[in-house]
Protein backbone atom coordinates (compact mmCIF):
# COMPACT_ATOMS: atom_id res chain seq x y z
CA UNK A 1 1.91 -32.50 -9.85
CA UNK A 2 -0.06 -29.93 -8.69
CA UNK A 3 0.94 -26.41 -7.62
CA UNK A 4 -1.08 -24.08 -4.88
CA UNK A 5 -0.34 -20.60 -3.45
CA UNK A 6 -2.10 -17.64 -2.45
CA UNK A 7 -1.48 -13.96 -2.36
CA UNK A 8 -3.66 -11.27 -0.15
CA UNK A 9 -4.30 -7.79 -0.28
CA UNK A 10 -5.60 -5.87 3.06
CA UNK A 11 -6.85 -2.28 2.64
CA UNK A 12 -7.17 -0.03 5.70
CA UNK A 13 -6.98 3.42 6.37
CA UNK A 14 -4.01 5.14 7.98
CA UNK A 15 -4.12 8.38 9.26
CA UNK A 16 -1.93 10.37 7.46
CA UNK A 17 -3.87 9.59 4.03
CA UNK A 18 -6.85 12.35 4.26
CA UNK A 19 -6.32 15.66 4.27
CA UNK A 20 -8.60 18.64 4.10
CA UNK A 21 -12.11 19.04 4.78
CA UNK A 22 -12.77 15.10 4.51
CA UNK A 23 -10.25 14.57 7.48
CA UNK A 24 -12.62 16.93 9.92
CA UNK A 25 -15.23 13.57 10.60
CA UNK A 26 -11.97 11.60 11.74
CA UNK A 27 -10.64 13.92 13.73
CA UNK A 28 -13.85 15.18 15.40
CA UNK A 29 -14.52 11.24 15.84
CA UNK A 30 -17.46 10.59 13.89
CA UNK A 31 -15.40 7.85 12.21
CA UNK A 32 -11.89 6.43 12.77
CA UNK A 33 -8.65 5.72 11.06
CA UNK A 34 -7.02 1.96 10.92
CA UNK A 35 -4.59 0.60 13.05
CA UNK A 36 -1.68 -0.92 10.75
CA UNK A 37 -2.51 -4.17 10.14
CA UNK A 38 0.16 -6.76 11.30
CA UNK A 39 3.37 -7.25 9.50
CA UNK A 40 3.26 -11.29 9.34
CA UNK A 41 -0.78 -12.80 9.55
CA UNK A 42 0.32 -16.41 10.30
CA UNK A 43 -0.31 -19.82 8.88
CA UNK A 44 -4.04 -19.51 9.13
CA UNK A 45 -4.91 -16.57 6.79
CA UNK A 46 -8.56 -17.17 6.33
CA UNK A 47 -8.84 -17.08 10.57
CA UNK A 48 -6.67 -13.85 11.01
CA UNK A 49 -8.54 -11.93 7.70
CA UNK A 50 -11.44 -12.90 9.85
CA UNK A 51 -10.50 -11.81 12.95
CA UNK A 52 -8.95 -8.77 12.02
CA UNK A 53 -12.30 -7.74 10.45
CA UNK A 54 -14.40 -8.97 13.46
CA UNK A 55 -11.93 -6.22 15.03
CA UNK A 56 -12.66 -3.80 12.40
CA UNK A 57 -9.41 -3.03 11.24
CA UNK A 58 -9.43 -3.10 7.51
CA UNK A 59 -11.96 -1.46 5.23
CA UNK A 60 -11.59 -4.78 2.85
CA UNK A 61 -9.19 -7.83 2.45
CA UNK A 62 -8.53 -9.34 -1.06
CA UNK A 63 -7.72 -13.35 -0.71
CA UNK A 64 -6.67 -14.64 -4.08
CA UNK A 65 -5.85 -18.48 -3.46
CA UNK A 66 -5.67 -21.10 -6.96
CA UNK A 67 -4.41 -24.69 -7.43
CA UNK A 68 -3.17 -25.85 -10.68
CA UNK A 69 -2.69 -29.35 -11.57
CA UNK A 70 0.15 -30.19 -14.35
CA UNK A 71 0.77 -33.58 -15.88
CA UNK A 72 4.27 -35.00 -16.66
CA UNK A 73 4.85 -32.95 -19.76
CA UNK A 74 4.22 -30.15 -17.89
CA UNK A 75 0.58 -29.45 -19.27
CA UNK A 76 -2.49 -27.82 -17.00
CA UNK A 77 -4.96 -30.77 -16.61
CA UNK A 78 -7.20 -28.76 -14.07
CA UNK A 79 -7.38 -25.83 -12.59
CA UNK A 80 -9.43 -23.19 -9.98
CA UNK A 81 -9.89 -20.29 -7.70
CA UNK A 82 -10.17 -20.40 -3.44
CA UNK A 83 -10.63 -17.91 -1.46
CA UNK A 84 -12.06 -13.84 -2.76
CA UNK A 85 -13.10 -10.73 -1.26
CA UNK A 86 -14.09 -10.20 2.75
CA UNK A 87 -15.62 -6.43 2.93
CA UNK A 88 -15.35 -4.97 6.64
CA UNK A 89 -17.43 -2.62 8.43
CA UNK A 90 -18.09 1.32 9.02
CA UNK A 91 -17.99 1.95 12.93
CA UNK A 92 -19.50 6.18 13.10
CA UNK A 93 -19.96 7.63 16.91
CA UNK A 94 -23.52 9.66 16.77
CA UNK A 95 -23.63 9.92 20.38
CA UNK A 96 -23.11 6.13 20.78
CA UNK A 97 -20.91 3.76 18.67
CA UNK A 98 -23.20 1.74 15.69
CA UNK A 99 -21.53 -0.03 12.94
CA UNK A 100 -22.57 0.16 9.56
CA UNK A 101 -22.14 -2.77 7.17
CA UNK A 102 -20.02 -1.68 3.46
CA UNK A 103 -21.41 -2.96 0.51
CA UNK A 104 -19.24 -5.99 -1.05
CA UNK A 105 -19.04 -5.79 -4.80
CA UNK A 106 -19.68 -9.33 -6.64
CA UNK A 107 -15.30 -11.36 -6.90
CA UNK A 108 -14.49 -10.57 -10.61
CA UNK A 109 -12.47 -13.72 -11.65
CA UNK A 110 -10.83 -13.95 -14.42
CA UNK A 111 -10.66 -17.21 -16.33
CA UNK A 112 -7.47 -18.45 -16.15
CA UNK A 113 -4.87 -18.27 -18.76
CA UNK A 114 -3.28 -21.63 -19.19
CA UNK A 115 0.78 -21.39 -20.97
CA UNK A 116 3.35 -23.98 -21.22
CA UNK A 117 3.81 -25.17 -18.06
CA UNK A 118 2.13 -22.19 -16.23
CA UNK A 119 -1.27 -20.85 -15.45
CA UNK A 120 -2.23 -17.27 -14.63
CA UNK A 121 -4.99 -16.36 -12.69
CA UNK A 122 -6.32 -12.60 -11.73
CA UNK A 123 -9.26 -11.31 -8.89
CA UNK A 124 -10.43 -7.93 -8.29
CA UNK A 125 -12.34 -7.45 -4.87
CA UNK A 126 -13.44 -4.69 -2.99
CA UNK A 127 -16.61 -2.06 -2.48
CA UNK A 128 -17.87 0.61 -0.61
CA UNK A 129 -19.06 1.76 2.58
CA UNK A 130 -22.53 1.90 3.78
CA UNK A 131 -22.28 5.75 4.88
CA UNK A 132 -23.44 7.67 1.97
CA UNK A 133 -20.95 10.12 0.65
CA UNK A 134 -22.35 12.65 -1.02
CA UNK A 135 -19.86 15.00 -2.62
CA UNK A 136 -19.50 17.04 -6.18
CA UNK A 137 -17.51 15.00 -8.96
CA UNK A 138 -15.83 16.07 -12.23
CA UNK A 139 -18.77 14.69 -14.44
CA UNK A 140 -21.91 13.63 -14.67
CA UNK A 141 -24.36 13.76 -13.07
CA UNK A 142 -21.76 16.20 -10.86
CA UNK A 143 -23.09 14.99 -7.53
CA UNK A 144 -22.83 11.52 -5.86
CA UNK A 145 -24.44 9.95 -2.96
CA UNK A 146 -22.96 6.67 -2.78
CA UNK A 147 -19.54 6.42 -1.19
CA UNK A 148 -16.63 5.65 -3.63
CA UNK A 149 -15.78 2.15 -4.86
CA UNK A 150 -12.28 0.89 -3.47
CA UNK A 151 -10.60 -2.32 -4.51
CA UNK A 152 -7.59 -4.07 -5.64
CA UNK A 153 -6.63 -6.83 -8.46
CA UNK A 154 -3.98 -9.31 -7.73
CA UNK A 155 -2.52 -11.85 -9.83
CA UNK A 156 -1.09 -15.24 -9.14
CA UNK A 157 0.93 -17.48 -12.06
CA UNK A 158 1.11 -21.19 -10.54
CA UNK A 159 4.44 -22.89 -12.42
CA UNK A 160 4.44 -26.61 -12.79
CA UNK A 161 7.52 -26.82 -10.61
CA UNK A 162 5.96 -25.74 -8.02
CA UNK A 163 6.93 -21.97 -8.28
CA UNK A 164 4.75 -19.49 -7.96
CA UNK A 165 4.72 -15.56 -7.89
CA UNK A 166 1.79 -12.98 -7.26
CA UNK A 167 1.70 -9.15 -7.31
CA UNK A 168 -0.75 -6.52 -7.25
CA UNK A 169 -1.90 -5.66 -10.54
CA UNK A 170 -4.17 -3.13 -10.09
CA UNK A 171 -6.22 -0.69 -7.28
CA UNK A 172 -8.15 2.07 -6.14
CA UNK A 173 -6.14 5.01 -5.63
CA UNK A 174 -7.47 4.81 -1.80
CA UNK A 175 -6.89 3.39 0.64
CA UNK A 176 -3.85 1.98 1.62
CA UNK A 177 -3.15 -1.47 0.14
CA UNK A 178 -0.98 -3.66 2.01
CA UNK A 179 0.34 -7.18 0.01
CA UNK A 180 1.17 -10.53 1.82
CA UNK A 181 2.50 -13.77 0.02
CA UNK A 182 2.12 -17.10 0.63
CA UNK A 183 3.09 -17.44 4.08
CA UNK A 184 1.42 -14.53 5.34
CA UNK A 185 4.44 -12.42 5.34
CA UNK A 186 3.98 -8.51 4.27
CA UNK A 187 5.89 -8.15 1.06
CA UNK A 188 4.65 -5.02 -0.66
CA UNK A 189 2.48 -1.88 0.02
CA UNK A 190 1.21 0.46 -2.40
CA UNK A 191 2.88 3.12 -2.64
CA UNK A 192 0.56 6.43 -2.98
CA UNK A 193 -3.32 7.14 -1.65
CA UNK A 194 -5.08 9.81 -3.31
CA UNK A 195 -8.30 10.50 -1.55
CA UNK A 196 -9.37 13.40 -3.82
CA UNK A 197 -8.86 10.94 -7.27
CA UNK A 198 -10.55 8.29 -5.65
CA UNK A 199 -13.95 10.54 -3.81
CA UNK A 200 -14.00 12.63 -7.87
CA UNK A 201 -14.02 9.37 -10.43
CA UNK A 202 -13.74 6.02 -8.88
CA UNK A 203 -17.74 5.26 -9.26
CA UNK A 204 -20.09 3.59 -12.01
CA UNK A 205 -17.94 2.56 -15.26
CA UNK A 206 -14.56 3.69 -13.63
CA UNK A 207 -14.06 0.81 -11.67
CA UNK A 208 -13.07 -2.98 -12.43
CA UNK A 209 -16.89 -3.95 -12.35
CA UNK A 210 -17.02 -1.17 -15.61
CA UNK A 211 -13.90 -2.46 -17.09
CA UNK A 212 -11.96 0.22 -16.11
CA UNK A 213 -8.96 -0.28 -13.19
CA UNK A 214 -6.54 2.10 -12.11
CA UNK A 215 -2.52 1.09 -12.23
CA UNK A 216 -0.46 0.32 -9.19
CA UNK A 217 2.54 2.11 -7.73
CA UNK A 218 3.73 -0.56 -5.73
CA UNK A 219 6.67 0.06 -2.91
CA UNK A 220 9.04 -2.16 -0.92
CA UNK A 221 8.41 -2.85 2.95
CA UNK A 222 10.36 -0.73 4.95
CA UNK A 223 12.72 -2.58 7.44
CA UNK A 224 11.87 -2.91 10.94
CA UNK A 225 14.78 -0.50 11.79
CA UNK A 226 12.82 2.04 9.65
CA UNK A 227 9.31 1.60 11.07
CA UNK A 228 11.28 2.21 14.96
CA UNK A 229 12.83 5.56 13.07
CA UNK A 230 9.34 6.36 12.10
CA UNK A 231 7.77 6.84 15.49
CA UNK A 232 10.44 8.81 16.66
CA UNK A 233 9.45 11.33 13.66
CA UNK A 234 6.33 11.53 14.34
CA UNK A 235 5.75 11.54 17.60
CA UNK A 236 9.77 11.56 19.32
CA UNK A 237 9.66 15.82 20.00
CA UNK A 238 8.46 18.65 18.06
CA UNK A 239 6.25 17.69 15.03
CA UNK A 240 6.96 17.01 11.73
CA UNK A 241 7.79 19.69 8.89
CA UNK A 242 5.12 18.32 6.15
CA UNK A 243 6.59 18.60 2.92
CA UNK A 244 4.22 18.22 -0.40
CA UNK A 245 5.92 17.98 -3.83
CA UNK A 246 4.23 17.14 -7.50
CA UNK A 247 5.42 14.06 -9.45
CA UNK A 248 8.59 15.22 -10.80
CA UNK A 249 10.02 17.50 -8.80
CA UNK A 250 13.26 17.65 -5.93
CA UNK A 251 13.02 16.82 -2.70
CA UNK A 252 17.09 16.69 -2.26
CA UNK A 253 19.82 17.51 -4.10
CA UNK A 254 23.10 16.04 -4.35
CA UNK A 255 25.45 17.58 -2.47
CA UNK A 256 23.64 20.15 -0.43
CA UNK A 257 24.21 21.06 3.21
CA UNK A 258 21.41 19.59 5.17
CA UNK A 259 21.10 17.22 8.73
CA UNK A 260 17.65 17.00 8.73
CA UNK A 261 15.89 13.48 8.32
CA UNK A 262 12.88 12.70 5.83
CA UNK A 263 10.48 9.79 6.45
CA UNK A 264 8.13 9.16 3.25
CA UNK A 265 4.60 9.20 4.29
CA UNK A 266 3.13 9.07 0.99
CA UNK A 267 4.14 7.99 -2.51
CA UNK A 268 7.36 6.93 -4.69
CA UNK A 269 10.88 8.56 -4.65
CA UNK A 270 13.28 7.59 -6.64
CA UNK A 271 17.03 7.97 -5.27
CA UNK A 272 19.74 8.91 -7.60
CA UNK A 273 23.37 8.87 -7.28
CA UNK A 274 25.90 10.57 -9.35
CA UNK A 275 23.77 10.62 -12.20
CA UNK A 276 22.02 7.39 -11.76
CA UNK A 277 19.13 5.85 -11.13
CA UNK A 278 19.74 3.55 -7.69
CA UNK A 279 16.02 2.66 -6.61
CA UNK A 280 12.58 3.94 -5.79
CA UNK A 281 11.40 3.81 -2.27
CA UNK A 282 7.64 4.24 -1.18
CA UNK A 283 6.00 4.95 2.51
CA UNK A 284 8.13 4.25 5.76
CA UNK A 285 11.25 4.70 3.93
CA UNK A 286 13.92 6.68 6.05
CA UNK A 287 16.21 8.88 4.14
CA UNK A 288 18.96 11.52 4.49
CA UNK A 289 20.86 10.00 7.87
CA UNK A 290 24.55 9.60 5.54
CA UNK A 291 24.21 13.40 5.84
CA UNK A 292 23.45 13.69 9.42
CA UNK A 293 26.15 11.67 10.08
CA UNK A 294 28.66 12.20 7.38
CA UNK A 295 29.74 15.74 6.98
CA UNK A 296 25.90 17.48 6.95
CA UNK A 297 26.04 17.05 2.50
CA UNK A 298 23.43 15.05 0.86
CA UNK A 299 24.98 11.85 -0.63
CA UNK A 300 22.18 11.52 -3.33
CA UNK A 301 19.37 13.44 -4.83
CA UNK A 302 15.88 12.14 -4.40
CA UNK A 303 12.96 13.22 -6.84
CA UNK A 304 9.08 12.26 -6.54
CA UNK A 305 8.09 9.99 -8.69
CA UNK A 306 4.36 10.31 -8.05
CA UNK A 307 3.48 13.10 -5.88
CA UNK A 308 4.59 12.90 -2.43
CA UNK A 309 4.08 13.45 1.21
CA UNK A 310 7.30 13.39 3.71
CA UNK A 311 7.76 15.03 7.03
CA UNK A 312 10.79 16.40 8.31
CA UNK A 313 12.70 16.61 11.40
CA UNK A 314 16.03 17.38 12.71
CA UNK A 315 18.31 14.38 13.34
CA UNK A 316 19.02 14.97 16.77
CA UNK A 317 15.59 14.00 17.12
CA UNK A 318 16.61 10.69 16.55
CA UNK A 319 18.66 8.12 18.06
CA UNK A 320 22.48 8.15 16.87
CA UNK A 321 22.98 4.82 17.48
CA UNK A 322 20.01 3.54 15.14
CA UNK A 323 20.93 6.30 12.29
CA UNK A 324 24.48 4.65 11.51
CA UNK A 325 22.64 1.22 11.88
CA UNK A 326 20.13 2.28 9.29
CA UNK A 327 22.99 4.24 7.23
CA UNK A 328 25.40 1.00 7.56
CA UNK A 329 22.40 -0.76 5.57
CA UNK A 330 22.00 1.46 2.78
CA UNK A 331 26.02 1.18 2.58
CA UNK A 332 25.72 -2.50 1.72
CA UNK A 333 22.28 -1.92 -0.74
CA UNK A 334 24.34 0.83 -2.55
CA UNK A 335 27.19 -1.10 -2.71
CA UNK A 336 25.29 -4.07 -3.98
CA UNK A 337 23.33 -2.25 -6.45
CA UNK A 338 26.61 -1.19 -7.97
């Protein structure tokens, strides 16, 4: 029998993920942010990678496809890698719009590890642009020119029933990293950037190609309902309060007056209920709408698990109608996780 799948990692830039002085050549349009990539890329994911770059909206993609070939007993007879790494472009305005072609790093694959019945593959892809970057950095030689290296490391375990399951394993804290499965469906994002980690240390020996990767906080897909919420907090009325917390500390607490509603912008927060632990939620997560709608008291504490970036707005900024849809959810998911 033999077993195929594929999993695929798209990394783009959205524009909430640099702040400070590095966000000044985006705004002033010397450079641009990413439009989201789309939530589904269809049955031919080698032609929409491709055209998506040719449209220069991803900084790099990250195809890891493998076939595995298993004999009645269930033992790998042959095995191997498709697909790798497609590195995208730099488009900069000096008076005119140029592009400027990134630098692709060499595919690091892994060689497989064959088990009983299974086999486990692993690819890191990525690179860096072709602007130089210079910048100061926490060691030496305390100065770099080159941009930053940026990449992520997926994994795929091929099962000689035909199951398979992939997940992102490792990436560069920056940029965004968007996951799709098999069938081109968006099943995972990660779930914090961190521009100023990535600009001070991800270069030479700290990268995959040195043997060093970084860990991945890795975040559910919001719901559609969500992502329609979203817009209307950023850009329904008045803007956004920004709210910045440290890993560890409380963006809610249990029980608390409050109608205000909190979108996630940028890293892991973990709800809690009554004591407990109920689930960690990542960027595009809506929160705090059972309070809005149920008395003005927060109904669970939530607490950053990484740190995190969440803007704020009133909920009569919001439609009514779409907040007890969106509550009526999280009714059933707490009541499920129970």
């Amino acid at each position: 029998m033999q077993a195929e799948s594929s999993i695929s990692a798209i990394s783009w830039l959205p524009s909430e993920a640099v702040t400070g002085i590095a966000d000044v050549s985006f705004r002033v349009g010397f450079t641009h942010f990413d439009v989201p990539p789309p939530d589904h890329l269809g049955p031919d994911l080698p032609g929409t990678i491709a055209k998506l770059r040719a449209e220069d909206r991803f900084r790099f993609a990250n195809r890891l496809a493998a076939f595995a070939e298993f004999d009645g007993e269930g033992r790998c007879v042959r095995h191997g890698y498709h697909g790798g790494g497609v590195i995208g472009s730099t488009t900069v305005h000096l008076g005119r719009h140029f592009t400027v072609a990134a630098v692709a790093l060499p595919d690091r694959q892994v060689p497989p590890e064959v088990g009983d019945g299974w086999v486990r593959f692993r690819q890191t892809a990525g690179g860096r642009t072709g602007l130089p970057a210079p910048r100061p950095v926490r060691r030496a030689p305390f100065v770099q020119f080159l941009a930053p290296v940026a990449w992520t490391t997926l994994e795929l375990v091929l099962h000689a029933d035909g199951r398979s399951e992939g997940r992102l394993v490792g990436a560069s804290p920056f940029p965004r990293h968007w996951i799709y499965g098999r069938d081109g469906v968006l099943e995972a994002k990660s779930g914090m950037t961190d521009f100023k980690e990535w600009a001070g240390h991800a270069f030479g020996g700290h990268t995959p190609w040195g043997d060093e990767d970084s860990p991945a906080f890795v975040a559910a897909v919001e719901t559609a309902l969500e992502r329609e919420l979203s817009n209307g907090v950023m850009r329904g009325g008045a803007p956004p309060s920004i709210r910045s917390l440290p890993a560890g500390a409380v963006l809610t607490t249990q029980g608390e007056a409050a109608d205000d509603i909190i979108l996630v912008l940028d890293g892991l927060v973990e709800i809690e209920i009554d004591g407990t632990s109920w689930a960690e939620v990542g960027p595009g997560a809506i929160l705090g709408e059972r309070a809005a709608l149920e008395g003005r008291h927060r109904t669970a504490t939530l607490r950053a698990v990484t740190p995190v970036r969440a803007a704020v707005v009133p909920a009569a900024q919001l439609d009514r109608d779409k907040l007890d849809a969106l509550a009526a959810g999280h009714r059933r998911e707490e009541h499920g996780a129970g």
